[in-house]
Protein backbone atom coordinates (compact mmCIF):
# COMPACT_ATOMS: atom_id res chain seq x y z
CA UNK A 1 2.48 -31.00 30.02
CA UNK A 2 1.06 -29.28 32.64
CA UNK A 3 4.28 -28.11 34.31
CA UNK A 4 5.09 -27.10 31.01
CA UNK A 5 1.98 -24.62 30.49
CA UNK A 6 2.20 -23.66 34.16
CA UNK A 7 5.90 -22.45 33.51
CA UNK A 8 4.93 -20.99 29.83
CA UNK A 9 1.90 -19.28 31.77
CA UNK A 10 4.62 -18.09 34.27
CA UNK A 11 7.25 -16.88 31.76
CA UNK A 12 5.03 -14.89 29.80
CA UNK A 13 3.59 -13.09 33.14
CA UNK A 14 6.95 -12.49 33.90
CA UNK A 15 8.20 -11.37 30.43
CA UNK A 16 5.18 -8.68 30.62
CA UNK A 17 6.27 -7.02 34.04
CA UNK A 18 9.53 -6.90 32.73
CA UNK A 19 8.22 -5.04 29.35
CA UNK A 20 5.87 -2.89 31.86
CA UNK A 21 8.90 -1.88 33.78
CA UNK A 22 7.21 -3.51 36.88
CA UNK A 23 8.72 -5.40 39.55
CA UNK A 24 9.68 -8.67 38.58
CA UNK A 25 12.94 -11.00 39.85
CA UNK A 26 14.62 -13.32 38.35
CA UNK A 27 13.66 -16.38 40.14
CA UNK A 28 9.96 -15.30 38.13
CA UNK A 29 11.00 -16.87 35.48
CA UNK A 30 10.82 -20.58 35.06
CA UNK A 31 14.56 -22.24 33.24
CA UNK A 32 14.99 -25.06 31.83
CA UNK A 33 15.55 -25.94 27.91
CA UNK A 34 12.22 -27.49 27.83
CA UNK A 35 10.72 -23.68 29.11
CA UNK A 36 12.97 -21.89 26.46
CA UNK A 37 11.43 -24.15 23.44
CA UNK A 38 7.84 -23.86 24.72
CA UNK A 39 8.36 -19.76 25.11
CA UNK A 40 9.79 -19.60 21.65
CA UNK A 41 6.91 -21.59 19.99
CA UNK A 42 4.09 -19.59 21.69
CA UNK A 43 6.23 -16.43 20.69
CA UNK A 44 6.35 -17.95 17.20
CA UNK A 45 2.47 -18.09 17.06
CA UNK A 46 1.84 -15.53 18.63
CA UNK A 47 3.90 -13.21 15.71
CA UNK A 48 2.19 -15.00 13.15
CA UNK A 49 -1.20 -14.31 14.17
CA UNK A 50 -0.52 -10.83 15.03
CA UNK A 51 1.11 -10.83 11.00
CA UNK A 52 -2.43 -11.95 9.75
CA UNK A 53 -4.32 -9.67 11.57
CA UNK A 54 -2.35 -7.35 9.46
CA UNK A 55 -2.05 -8.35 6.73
CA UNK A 56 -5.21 -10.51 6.29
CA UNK A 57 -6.19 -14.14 7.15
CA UNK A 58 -6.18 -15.36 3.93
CA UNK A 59 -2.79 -16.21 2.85
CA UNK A 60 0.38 -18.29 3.51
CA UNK A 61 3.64 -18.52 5.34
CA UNK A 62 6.54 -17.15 3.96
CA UNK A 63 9.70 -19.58 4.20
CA UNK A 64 12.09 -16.73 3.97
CA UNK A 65 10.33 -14.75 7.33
CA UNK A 66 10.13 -18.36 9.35
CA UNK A 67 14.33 -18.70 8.70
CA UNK A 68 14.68 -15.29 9.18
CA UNK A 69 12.98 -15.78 13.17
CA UNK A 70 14.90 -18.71 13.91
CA UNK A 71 18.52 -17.13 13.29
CA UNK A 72 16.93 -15.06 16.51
CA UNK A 73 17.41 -18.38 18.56
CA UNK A 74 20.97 -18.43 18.05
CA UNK A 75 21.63 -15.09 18.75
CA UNK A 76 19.58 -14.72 22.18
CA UNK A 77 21.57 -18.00 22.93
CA UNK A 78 25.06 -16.50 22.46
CA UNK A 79 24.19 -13.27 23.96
CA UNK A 80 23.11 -14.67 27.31
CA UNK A 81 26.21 -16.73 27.22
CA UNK A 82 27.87 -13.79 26.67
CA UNK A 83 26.87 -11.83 29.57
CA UNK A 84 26.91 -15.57 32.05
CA UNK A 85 30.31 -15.11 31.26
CA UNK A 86 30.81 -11.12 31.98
CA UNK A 87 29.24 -11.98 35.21
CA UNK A 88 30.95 -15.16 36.00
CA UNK A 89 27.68 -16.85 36.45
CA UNK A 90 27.44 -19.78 34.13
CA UNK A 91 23.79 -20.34 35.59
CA UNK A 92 22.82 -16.96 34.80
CA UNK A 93 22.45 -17.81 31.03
CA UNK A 94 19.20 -20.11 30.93
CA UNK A 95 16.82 -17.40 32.78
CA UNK A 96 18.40 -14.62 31.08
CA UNK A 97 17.68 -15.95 27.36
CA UNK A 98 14.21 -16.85 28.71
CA UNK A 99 13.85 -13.25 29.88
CA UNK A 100 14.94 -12.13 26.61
CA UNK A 101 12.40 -13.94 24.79
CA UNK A 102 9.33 -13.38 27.66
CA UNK A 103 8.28 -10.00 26.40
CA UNK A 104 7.79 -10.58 22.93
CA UNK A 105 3.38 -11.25 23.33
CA UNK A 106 3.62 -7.51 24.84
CA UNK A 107 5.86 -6.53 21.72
CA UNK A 108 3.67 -7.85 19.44
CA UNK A 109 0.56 -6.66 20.34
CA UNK A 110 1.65 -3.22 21.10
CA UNK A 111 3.56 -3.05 17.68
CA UNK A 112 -0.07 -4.33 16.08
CA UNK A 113 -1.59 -1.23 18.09
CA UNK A 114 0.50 0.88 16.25
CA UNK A 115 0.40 -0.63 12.70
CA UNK A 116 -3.57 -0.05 13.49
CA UNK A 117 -3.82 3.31 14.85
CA UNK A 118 -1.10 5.10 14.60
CA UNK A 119 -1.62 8.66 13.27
CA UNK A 120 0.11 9.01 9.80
CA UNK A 121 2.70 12.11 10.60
CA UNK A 122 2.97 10.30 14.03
CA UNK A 123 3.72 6.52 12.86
CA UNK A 124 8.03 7.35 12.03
CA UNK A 125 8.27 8.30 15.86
CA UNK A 126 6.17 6.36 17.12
CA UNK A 127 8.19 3.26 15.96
CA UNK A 128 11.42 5.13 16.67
CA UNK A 129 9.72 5.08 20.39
CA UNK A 130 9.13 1.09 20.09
CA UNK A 131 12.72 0.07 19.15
CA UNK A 132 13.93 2.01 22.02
CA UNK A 133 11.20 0.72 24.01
CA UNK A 134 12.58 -2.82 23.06
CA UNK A 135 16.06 -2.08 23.76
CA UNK A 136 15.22 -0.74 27.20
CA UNK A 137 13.53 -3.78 28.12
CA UNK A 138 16.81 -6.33 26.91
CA UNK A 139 18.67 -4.17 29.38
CA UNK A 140 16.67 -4.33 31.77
CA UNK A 141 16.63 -7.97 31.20
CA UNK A 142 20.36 -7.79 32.01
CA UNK A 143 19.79 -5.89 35.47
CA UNK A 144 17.33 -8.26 36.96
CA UNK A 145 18.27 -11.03 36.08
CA UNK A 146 22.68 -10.75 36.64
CA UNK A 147 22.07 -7.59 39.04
CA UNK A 148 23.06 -4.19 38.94
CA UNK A 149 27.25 -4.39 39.56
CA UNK A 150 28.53 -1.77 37.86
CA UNK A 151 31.13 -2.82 35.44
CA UNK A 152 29.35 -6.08 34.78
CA UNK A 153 26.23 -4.41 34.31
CA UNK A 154 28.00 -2.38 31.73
CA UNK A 155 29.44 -4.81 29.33
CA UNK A 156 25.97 -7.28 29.86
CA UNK A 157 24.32 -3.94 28.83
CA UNK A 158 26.20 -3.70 25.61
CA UNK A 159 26.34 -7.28 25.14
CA UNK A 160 22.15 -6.96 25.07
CA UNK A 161 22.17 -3.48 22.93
CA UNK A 162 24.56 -5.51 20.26
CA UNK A 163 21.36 -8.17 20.37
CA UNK A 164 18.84 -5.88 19.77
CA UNK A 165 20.68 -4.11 16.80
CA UNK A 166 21.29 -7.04 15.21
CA UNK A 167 17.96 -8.32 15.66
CA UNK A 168 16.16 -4.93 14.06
CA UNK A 169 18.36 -4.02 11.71
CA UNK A 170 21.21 -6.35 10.64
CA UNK A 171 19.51 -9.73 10.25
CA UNK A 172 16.95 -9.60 6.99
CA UNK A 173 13.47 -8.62 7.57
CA UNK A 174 10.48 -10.61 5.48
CA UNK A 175 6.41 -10.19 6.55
CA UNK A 176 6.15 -13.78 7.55
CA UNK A 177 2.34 -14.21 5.89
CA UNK A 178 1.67 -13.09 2.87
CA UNK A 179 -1.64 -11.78 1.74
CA UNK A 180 -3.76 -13.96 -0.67
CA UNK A 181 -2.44 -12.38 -3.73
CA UNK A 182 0.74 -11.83 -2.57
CA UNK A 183 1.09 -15.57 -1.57
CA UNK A 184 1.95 -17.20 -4.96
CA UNK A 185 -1.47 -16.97 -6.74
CA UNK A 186 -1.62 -15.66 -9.97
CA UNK A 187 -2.14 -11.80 -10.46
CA UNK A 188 -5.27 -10.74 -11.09
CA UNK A 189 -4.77 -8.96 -14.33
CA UNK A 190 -3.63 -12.94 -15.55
CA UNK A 191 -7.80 -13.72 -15.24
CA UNK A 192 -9.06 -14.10 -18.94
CA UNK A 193 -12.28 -11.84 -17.58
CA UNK A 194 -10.21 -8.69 -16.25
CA UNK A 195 -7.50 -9.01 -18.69
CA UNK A 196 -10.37 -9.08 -21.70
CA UNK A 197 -12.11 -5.69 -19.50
CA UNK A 198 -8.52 -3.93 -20.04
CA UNK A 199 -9.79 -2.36 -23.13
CA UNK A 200 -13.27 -1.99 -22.39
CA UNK A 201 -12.03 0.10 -19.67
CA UNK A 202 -10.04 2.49 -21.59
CA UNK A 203 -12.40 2.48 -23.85
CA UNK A 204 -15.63 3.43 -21.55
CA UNK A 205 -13.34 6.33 -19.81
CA UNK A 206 -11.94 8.09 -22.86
CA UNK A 207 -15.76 7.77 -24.39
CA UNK A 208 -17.06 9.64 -21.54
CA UNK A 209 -15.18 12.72 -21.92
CA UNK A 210 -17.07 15.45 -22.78
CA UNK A 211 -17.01 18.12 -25.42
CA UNK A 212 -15.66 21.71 -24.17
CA UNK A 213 -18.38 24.58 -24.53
CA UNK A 214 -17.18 27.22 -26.87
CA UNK A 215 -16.58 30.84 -24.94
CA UNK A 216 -15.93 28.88 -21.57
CA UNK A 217 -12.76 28.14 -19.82
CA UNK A 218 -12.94 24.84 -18.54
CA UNK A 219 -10.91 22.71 -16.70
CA UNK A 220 -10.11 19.03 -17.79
CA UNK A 221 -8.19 16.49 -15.43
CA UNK A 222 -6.32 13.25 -16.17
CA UNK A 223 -4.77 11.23 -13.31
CA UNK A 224 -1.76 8.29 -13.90
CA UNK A 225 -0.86 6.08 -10.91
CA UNK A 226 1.48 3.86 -12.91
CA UNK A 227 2.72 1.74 -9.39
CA UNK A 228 0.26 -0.62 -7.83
CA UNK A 229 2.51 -2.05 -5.72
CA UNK A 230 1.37 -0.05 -2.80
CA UNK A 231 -1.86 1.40 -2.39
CA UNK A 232 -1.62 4.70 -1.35
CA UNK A 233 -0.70 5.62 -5.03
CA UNK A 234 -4.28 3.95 -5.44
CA UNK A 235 -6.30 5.44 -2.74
CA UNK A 236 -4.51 9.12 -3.59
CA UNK A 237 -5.99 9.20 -7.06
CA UNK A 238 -9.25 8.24 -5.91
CA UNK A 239 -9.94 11.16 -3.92
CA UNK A 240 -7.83 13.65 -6.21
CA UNK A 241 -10.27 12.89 -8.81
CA UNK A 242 -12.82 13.68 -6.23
CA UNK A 243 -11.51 16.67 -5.12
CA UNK A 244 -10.95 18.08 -8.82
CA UNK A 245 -14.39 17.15 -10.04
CA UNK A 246 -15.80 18.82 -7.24
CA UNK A 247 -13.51 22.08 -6.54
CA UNK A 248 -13.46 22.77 -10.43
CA UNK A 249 -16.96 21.34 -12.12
CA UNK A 250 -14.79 18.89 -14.04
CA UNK A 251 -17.16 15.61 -13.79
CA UNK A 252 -17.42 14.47 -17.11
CA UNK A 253 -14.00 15.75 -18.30
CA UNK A 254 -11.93 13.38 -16.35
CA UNK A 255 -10.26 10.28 -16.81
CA UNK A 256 -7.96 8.53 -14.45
CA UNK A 257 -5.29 5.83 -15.20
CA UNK A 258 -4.09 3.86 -12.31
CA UNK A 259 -2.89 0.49 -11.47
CA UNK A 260 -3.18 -1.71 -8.21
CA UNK A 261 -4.86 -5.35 -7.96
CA UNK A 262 -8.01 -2.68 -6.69
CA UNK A 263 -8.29 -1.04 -9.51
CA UNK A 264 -8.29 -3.86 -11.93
CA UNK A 265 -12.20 -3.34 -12.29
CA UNK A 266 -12.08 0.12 -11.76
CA UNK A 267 -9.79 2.18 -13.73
CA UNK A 268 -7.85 1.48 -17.00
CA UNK A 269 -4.32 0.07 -16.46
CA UNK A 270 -1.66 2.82 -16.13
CA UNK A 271 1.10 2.50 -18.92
CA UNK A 272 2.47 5.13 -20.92
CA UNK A 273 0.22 4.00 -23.91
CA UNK A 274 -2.60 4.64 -22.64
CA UNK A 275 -1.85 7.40 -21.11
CA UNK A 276 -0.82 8.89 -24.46
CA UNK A 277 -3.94 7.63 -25.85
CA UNK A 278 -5.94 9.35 -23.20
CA UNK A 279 -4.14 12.88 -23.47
CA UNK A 280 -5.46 12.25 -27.50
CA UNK A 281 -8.57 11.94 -26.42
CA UNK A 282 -8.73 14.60 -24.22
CA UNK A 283 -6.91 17.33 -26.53
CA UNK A 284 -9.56 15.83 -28.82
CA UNK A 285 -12.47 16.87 -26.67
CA UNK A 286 -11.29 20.04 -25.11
CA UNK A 287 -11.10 23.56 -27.03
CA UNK A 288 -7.55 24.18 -27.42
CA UNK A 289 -7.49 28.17 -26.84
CA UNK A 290 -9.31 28.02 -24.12
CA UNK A 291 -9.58 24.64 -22.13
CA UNK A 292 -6.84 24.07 -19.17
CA UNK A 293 -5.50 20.07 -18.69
CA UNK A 294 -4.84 19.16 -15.02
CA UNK A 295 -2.45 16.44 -14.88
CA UNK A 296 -1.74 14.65 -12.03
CA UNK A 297 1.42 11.89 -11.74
CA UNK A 298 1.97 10.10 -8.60
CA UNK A 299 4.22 7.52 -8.19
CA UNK A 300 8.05 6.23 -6.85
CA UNK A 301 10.22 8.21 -8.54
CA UNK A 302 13.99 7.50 -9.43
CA UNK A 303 17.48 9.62 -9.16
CA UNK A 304 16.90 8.99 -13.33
CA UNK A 305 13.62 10.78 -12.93
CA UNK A 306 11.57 7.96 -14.18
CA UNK A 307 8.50 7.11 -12.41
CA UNK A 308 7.65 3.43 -11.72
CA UNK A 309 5.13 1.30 -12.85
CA UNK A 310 4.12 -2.33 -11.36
CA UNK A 311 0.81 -4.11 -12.08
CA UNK A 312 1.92 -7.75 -12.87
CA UNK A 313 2.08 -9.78 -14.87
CA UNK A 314 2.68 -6.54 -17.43
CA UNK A 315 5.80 -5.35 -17.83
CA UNK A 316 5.56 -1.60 -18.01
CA UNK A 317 7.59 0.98 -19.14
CA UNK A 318 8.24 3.76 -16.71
CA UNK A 319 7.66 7.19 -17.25
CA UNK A 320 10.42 9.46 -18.03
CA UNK A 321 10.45 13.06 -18.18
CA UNK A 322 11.46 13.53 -22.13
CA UNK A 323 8.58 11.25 -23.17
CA UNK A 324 6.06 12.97 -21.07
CA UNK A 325 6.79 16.10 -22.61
CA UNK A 326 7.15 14.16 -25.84
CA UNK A 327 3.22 13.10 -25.47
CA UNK A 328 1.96 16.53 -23.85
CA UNK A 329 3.50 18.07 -27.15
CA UNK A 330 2.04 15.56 -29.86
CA UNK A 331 -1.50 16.47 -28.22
CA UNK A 332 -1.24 19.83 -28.79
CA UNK A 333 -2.70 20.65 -25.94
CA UNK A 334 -1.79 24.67 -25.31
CA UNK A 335 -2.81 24.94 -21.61
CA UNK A 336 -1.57 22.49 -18.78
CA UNK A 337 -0.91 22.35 -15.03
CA UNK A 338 1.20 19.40 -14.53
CA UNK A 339 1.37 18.33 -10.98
CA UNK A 340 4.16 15.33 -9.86
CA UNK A 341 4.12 13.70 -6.63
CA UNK A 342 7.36 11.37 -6.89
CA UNK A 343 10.83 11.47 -5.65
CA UNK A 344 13.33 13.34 -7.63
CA UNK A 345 10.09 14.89 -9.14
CA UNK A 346 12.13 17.96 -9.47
CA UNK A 347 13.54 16.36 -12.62
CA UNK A 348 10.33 17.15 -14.70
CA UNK A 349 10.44 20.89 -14.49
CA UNK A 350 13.00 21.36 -17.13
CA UNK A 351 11.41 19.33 -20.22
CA UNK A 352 8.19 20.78 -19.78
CA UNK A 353 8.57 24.55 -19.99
CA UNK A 354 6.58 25.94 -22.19
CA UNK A 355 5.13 29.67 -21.70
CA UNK A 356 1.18 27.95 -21.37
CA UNK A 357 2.22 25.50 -18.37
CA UNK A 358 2.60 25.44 -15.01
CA UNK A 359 4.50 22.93 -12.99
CA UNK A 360 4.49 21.81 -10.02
CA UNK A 361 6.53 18.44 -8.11
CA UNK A 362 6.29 17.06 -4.44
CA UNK A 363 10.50 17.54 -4.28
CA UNK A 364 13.73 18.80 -5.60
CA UNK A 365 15.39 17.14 -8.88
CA UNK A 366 17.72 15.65 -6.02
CA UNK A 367 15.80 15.17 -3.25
CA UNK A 368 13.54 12.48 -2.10
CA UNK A 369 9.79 13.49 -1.03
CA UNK A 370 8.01 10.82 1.12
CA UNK A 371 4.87 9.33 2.57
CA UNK A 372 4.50 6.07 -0.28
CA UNK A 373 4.17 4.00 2.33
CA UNK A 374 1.44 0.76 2.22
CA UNK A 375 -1.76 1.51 4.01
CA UNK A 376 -1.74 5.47 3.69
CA UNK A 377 -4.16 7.33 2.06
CA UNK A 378 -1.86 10.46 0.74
CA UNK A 379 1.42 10.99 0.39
CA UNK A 380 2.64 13.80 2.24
CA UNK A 381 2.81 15.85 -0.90
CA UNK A 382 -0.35 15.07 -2.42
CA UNK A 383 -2.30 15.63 1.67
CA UNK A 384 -0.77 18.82 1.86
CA UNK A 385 -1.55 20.36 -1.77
CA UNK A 386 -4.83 18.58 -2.63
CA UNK A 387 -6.31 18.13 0.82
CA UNK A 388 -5.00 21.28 3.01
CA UNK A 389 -4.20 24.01 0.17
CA UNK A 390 -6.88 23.61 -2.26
CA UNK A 391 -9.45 23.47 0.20
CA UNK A 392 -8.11 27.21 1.44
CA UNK A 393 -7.73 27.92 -2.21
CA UNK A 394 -8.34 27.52 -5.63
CA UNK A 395 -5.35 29.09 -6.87
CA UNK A 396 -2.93 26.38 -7.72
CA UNK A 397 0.26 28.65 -7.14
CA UNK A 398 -1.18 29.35 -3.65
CA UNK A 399 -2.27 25.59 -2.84
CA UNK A 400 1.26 25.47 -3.48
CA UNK A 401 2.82 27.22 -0.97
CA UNK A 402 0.16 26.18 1.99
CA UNK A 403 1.65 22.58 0.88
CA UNK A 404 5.24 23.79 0.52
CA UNK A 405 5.13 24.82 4.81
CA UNK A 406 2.67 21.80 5.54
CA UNK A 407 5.66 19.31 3.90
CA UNK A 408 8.47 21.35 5.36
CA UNK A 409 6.57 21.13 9.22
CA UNK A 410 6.02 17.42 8.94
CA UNK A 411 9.33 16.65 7.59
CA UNK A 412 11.14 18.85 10.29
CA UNK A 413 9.06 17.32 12.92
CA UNK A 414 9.97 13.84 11.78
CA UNK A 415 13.79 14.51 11.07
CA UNK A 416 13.74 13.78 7.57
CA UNK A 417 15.84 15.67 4.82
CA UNK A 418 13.73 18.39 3.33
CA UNK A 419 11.96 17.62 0.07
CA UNK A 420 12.07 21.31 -1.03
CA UNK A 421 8.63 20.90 -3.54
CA UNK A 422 9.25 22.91 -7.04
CA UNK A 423 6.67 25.06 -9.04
CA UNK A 424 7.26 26.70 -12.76
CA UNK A 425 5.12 29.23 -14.06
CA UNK A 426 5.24 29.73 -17.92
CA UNK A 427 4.81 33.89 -18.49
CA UNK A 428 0.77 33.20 -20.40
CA UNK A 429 -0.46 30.83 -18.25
CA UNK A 430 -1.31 32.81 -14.84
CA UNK A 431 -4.02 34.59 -16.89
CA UNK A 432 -5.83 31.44 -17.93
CA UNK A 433 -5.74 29.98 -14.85
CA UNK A 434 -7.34 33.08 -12.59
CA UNK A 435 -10.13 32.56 -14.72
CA UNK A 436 -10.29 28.62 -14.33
CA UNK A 437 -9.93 29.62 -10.35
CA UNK A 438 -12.83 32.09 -10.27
């Protein structure tokens, strides 16, 4: 056993010069199939601990990640076999799958690093930088451990890039531990004390709304964040609320609909009920000539331009365009900025023109618009208009365009197919809204 940690000790020294681009030879590493199992176990616990740092240390395995990292085994076998036999070196193939697997501690920690602190419009090439990082390192692998002969070094080259591909991108990816409530326990909505708080919920916001002063123009805001399976929808509404309340005097005339097991106790459930019940309530409250409604949607959106809605166990409807406009019309609610952070968002401009609104979506009806992902605070729609333009502006229409060249920037720095954001202005609503903006 202690041969065994000695060599393990040894491998992973090895495997981390060899990652550092350092000198390192192949009679560093320690082969034998004893070595190769103990190197794959530590590398096994070592990617599950980095995977609950992540994602949290309560939780449990999943079965489907643990297969998944075994059919590596297999692969790193055949490939080193592979290239034993390009070079002609049948003893070449034990300390080359061992140098394979040796760098994996210094791939997991540095791909924690950058789950951790990578800068938002930064993360996309950043990991762009890691796979390539990765791949240089299994060729490398190749040089030092069959040397550099041209034509051998070649084919073990491609014989290692063919690895690496089908390691990132072919073979099925799964996050091997699974966050407390993602692990199999019931949903949170499924407790009898925050299912029975549902309604008190609704109830408490739409209550709260206040009356509209006669001979004022004031602003009232309604936020829906129908998907809570990621966050950043979440964490977005939060501070768009914030933002609006503050930038246009509207605490006390908003009410915000979202879904996510962290909102549970905080907001009403999202659904298209109560959002129509809420848009009631508000068109209720308001004074119709003269009150404007800002309302903010963000959420996945679809090439059907419905938006999606998750908080299990409910099955939700999604949104659709038609009965949006469907709602905003049975609330007879005159004046109305209508903002849509989604994909395909585009889609929405059409069934809501009317000469007293104003709308405005994060993309084209067919393009995508991006920055969903878990962990994130904005999207990169919803950082660029609420964060960047209105706090240059009040004017929505010119929020709009500081957003429209943030978004185009980041996406053309990041490679991505432009989202091309969308604004409608009806012909009477300009006037009500300068006022609303002084």
């Amino acid at each position: 056993m202690r041969e065994l940690f000695a060599g393990l000790a040894r491998n992973v020294f090895a495997g981390s010069r060899l990652a550092l681009f350092l000198a390192v030879r192949r009679l560093d590493f320690v082969a034998s199939g004893a070595h190769l199992a103990a190197l794959f176990a530590f590398d096994f616990a070592f990617w599950l601990g980095a995977a609950a740092l992540r994602e949290g240390r309560v939780g449990a395995l999943e079965p489907l990640a643990v297969t998944a990292h075994l059919s590596v085994v297999p692969l790193v076998l055949v490939t080193a076999l592979v290239v034993a036999r390009i070079y002609r070196d049948p003893e070449l193939a034990l300390p080359l799958a061992v140098a394979f697997l040796a760098s994996d501690a210094v791939f997991e920690l540095a791909g924690l690093a950058l789950f951790l602190l990578a800068p938002a419009g930064w993360a996309a090439a950043l990991y762009l930088a890691f796979f390539a990082w990765i791949w240089a390192v299994a060729v490398r692998a190749v040089a030092v451990c069959g040397g550099f002969r041209l034509r051998q070094f070649g084919w073990g080259a491609a014989a290692a890039s063919a690895m690496i591909g089908a390691a990132l991108f072919a073979f099925p990816k799964s996050d091997v531990w699974k966050a407390e409530d993602l692990a199999g326990a019931p949903p949170a909505l499924a407790g009898e004390r925050v299912f029975h708080l549902q309604g008190e919920l609704l109830a408490r916001a739409l209550d709260a709304v206040e009356p509209g002063k006669a001979g004022e123009i004031e602003l009232y805001f309604v936020g829906f964040a129908p998907d809570g399976s990621q966050d950043v929808f979440l964490r977005e509404m939060r501070s768009v609320k914030n933002t609006v309340e503050e930038r246009y005097a509207a605490r006390g005339r908003s009410v915000v609909l979202a879904n996510g097991e962290g909102a549970l106790e905080e907001f009403p459930v999202a659904s298209a009920t109560s959002l129509r019940k809420a848009l009631a309530r508000v068109a209720e409250r308001m004074n119709a000539d003269e009150d404007v409604l800002l309302l903010y949607l963000s959420a996945h959106g679809d090439k059907s331009f419905a938006l999606s809605a998750h908080q299990p166990p409910l099955a939700l409807e999604a949104l659709t365009p038609t009965a949006l406009a469907r709602m905003l019309q049975d609330s007879g609610i005159r004046w109305k900025v209508v903002i849509v952070s989604a994909c395909h968002s585009g889609g929405y401009i059409e069934p809501l023109k009317e000469p007293g609104t104003l709308v405005i979506t994060a993309a084209r009806a067919d393009r995508s618009s991006f920055g969903c992902e878990h962990g994130r605070d904005f999207t990169y729609f919803g950082r660029a208009f609420f964060v960047e333009g209105l706090a240059a502006t009040r004017s929505f229409a010119a929020a709009f365009r500081i957003a429209e060249e943030s978004v185009a920037r980041q996406e053309a720095a990041e490679g991505k197919e432009p989202s091309l954001p969308q604004i409608w202005a009806g012909e009477a609503i300009a006037a009500r809204l300068a006022t609303i903006e002084r």
